[in-house]
Protein backbone atom coordinates (compact mmCIF):
# COMPACT_ATOMS: atom_id res chain seq x y z
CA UNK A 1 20.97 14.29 35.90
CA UNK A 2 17.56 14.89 34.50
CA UNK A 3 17.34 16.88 31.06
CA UNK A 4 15.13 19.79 31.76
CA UNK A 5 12.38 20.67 28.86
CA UNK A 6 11.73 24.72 27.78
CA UNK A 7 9.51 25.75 25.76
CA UNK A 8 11.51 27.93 23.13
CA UNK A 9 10.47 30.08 20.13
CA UNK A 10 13.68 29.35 17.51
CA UNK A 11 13.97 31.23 14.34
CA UNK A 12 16.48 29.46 12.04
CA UNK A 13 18.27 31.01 8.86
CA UNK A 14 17.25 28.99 6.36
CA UNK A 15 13.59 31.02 7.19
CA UNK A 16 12.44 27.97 9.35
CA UNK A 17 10.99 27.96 12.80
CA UNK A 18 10.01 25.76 15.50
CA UNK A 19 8.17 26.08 17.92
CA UNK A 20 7.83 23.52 21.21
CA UNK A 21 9.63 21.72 23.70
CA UNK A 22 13.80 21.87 23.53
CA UNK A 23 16.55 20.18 25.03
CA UNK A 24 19.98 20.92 25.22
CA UNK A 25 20.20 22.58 21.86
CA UNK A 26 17.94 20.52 20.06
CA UNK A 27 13.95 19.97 19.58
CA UNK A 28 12.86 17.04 22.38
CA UNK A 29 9.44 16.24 23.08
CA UNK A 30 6.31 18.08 21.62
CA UNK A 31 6.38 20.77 18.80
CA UNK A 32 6.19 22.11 15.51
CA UNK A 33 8.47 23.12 12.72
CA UNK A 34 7.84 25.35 10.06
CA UNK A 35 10.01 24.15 7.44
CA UNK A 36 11.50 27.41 4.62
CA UNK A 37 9.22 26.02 2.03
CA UNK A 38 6.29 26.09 4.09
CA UNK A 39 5.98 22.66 4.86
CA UNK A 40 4.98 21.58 8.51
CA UNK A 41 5.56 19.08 10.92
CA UNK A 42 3.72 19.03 14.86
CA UNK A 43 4.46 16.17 17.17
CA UNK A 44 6.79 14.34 19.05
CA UNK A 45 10.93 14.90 18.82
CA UNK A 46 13.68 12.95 20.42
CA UNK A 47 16.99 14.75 20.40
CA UNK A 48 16.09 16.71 16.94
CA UNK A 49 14.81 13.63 14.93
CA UNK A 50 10.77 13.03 14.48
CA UNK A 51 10.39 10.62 16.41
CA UNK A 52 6.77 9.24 18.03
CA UNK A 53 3.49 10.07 16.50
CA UNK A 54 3.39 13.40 14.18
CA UNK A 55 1.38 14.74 11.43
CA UNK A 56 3.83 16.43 8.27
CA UNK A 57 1.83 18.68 5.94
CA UNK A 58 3.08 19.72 2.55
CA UNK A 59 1.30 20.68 -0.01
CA UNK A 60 1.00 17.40 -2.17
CA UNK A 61 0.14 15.49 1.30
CA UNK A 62 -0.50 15.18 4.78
CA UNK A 63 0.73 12.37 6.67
CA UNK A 64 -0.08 11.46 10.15
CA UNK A 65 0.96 8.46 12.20
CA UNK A 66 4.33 6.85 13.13
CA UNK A 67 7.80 8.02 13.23
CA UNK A 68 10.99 6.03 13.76
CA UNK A 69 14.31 8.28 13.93
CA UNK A 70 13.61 11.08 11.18
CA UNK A 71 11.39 8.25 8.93
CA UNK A 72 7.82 7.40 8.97
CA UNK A 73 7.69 4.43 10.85
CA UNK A 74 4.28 1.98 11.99
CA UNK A 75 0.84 2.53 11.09
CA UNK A 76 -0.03 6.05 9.85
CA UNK A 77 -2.09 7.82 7.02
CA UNK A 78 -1.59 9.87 4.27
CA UNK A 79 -3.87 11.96 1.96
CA UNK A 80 -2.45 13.12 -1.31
CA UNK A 81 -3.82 16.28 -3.42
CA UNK A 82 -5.26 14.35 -5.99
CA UNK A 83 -7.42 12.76 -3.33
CA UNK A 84 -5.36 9.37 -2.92
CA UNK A 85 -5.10 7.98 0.89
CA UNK A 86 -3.46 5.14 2.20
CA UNK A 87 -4.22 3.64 5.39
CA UNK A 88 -1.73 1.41 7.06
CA UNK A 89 1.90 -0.32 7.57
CA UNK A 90 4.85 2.09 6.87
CA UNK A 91 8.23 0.80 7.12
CA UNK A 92 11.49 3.59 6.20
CA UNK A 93 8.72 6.36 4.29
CA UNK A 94 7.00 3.23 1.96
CA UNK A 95 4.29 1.38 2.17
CA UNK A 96 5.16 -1.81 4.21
CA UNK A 97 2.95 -4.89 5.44
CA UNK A 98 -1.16 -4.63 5.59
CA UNK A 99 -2.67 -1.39 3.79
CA UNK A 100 -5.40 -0.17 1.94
CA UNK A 101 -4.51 2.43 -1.08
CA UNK A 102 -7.78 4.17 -2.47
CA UNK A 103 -7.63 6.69 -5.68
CA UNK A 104 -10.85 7.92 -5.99
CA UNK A 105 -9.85 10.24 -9.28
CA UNK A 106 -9.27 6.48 -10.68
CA UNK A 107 -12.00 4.78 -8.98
CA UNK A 108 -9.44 1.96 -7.93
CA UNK A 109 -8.48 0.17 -4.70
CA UNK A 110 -6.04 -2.05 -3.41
CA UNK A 111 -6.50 -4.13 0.34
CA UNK A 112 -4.06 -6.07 1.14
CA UNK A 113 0.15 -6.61 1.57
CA UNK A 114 3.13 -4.19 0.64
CA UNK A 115 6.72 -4.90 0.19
CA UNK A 116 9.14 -1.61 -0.13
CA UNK A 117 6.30 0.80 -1.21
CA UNK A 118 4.91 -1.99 -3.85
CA UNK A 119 2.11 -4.53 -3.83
CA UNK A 120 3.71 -7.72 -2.73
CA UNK A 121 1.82 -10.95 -1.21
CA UNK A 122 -1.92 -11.03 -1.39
CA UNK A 123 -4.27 -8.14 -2.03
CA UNK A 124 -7.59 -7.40 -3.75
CA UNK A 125 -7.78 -4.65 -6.16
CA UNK A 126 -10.86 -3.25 -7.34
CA UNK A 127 -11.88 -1.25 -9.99
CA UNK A 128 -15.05 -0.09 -11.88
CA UNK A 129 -14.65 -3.55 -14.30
CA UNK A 130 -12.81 -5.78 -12.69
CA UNK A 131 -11.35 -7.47 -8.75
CA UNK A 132 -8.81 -9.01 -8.09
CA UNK A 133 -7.58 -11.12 -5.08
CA UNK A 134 -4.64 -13.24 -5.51
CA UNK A 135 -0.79 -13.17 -5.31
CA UNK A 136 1.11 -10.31 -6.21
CA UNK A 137 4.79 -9.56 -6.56
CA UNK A 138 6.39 -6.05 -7.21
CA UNK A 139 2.92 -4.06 -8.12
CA UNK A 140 2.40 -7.30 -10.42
CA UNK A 141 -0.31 -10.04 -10.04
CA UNK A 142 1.85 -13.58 -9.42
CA UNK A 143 0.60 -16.49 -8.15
CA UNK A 144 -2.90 -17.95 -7.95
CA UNK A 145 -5.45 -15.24 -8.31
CA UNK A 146 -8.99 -14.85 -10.00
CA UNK A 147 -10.50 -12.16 -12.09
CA UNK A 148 -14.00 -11.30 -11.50
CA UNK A 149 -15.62 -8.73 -14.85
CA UNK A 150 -18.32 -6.55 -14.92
CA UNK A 151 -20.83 -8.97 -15.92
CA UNK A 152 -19.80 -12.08 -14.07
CA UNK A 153 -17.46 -13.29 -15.83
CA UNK A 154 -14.85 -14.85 -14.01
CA UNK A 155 -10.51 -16.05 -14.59
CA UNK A 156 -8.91 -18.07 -12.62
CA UNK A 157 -5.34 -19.59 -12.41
CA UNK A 158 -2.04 -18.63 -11.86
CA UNK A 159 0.03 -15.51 -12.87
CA UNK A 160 3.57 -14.31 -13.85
CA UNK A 161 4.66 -10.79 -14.14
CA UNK A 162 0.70 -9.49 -14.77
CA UNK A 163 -0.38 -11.90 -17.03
CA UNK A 164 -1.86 -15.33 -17.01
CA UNK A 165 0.38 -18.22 -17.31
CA UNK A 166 -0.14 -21.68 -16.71
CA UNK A 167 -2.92 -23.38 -15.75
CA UNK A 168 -6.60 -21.19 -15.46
CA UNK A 169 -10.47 -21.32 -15.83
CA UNK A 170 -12.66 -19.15 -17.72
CA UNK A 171 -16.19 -19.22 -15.92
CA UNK A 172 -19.24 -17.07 -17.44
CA UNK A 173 -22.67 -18.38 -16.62
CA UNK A 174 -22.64 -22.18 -16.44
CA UNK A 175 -20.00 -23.02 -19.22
CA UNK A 176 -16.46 -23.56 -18.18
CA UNK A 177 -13.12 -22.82 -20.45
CA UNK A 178 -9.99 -24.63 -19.21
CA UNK A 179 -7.27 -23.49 -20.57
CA UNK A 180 -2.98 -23.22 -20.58
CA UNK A 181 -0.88 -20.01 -20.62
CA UNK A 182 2.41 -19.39 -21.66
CA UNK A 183 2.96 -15.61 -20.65
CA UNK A 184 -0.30 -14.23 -21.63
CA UNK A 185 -0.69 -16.39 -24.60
CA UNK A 186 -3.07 -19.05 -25.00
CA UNK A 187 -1.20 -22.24 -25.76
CA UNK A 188 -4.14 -24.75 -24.90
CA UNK A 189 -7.43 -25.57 -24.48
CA UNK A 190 -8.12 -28.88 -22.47
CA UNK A 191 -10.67 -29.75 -19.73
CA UNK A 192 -7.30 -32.55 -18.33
CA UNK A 193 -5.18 -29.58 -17.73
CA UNK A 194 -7.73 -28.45 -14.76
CA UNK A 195 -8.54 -31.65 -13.12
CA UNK A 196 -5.10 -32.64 -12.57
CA UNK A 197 -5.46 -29.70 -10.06
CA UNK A 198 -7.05 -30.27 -6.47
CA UNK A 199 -7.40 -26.83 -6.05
CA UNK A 200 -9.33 -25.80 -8.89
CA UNK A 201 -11.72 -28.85 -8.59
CA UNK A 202 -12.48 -27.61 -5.54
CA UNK A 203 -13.33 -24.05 -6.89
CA UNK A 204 -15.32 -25.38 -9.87
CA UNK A 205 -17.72 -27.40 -7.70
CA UNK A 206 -17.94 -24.90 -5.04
CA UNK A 207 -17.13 -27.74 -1.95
C-alpha cells in the first residue's frame, strides 16, 4: 500500500517547526525545519532523517549539497562567517576525498585530497609567500613535495610530520643546494645525496 504525502504545518515544543511534505508521523519528501535556535534546514526527508540534497543554515554557515541518513553525505558546499568555503567530497559531516578549502581572511588555499576532515594524500596549498604540492598526511606535509617562495626560490624533497627530512634541493636562480634532513635539521650538504635519486635528476634537468 502506497504511503500517501500531506503537506502539514507542525509546530513542535521545543519552539521548532516544519513545514513540507509528511508521512505517517514523520517529515518525508520536501520541506523545511525551523530548528528552536533558529537554525534552518529545506530539502529532501526520508522517514524524518535529511536525507537527499538540502541546504542547513546557521549562523556560522550554510551548507548545501548531499545528505546521507541525518549526515552530510557526497559533494556539497559550505560558506562559513568568516568568509571560508569549501567545495567538495563530504563523507559523515568532514571533509572527505577531492576538495578545495579557500580562507580569504588568511589569503590561503588548499586543492586537493581529505581524509576525516584533514588534508591527507596530495594537495597544493597556496598562500601569499609560498605553494605547495606534494604529499600530505593528517593536515601535515609528508612525502615528496616542493616549496615554491615569493621570489623563486624553490625546496624540494621529502617530508615528515611538516618538516623536511631526508633527501631535498634548494633551487634559487641557477645555483643548486643538495642537501640531507633529519626532522627539520640540516645534517648534510652533498651534491651525491641527490643523484643517487632518479627522481630528482629528472626535476633538476627539467627532462
Amino acid at each position: 500500500m502506497a504511503c500517501t504525502r500531506v503537506q502539514e504545518r507542525i509546530f513542535f515544543p521545543n519552539g521548532g517547526k516544519y513545514e513540507g511534505q509528511w508521512v505517517n508521523g514523520c517529515e518525508h519528501g520536501r520541506g523545511t525545519m525551523t530548528y528552536f535556535n533558529g537554525d534552518t534546514y529545506t530539502g529532501e526527508w526520508h522517514h524524518g532523517d535529511k536525507h537527499g540534497v538540502g541546504t542547513y543554515t546557521s549562523a556560522s554557515l550554510q551548507y548545501e549539497g548531499g545528505w546521507y541518513f541525518g549526515s552530510i553525505r557526497g559533494r556539497g558546499q559550505c560558506k562559513y562567517a568568516d568568509g571560508s568555503t569549501y567545495e567538495g567530497e563530504w563523507l559523515n559531516g568532514m571533509y572527505h576525498g577531492k576538495g578545495q578549502f579557500i580562507s580569504p581572511t588568511n589569503r590561503q588555499s588548499y586543492t586537493g585530497d581529505f581524509r576525516h576532515g584533514k588534508r591527507s594524500g596530495h594537495g597544493v596549498y597556496r598562500s601569499d609567500e609560498t605553494v605547495y604540492a606534494g604529499g600530505w598526511l593528517d593536515d601535515k606535509k609528508h612525502g615528496i613535495g616542493e616549496v615554491k617562495v615569493r621570489g623563486g626560490g624553490k625546496f624540494y624533497g621529502t617530508w615528515r610530520d611538516d618538516l623536511p627530512h631526508g633527501e631535498g634541493v634548494y633551487t634559487v636562480d641557477t645555483d643548486k643546494v643538495y642537501v640531507l634532513y633529519d626532522s627539520g635539521l640540516c645534517v648534510r650538504t652533498s651534491p651525491e645525496v641527490m643523484y643517487q635519486r632518479l627522481d630528482l635528476r629528472l626535476l633538476i634537468s627539467g627532462d
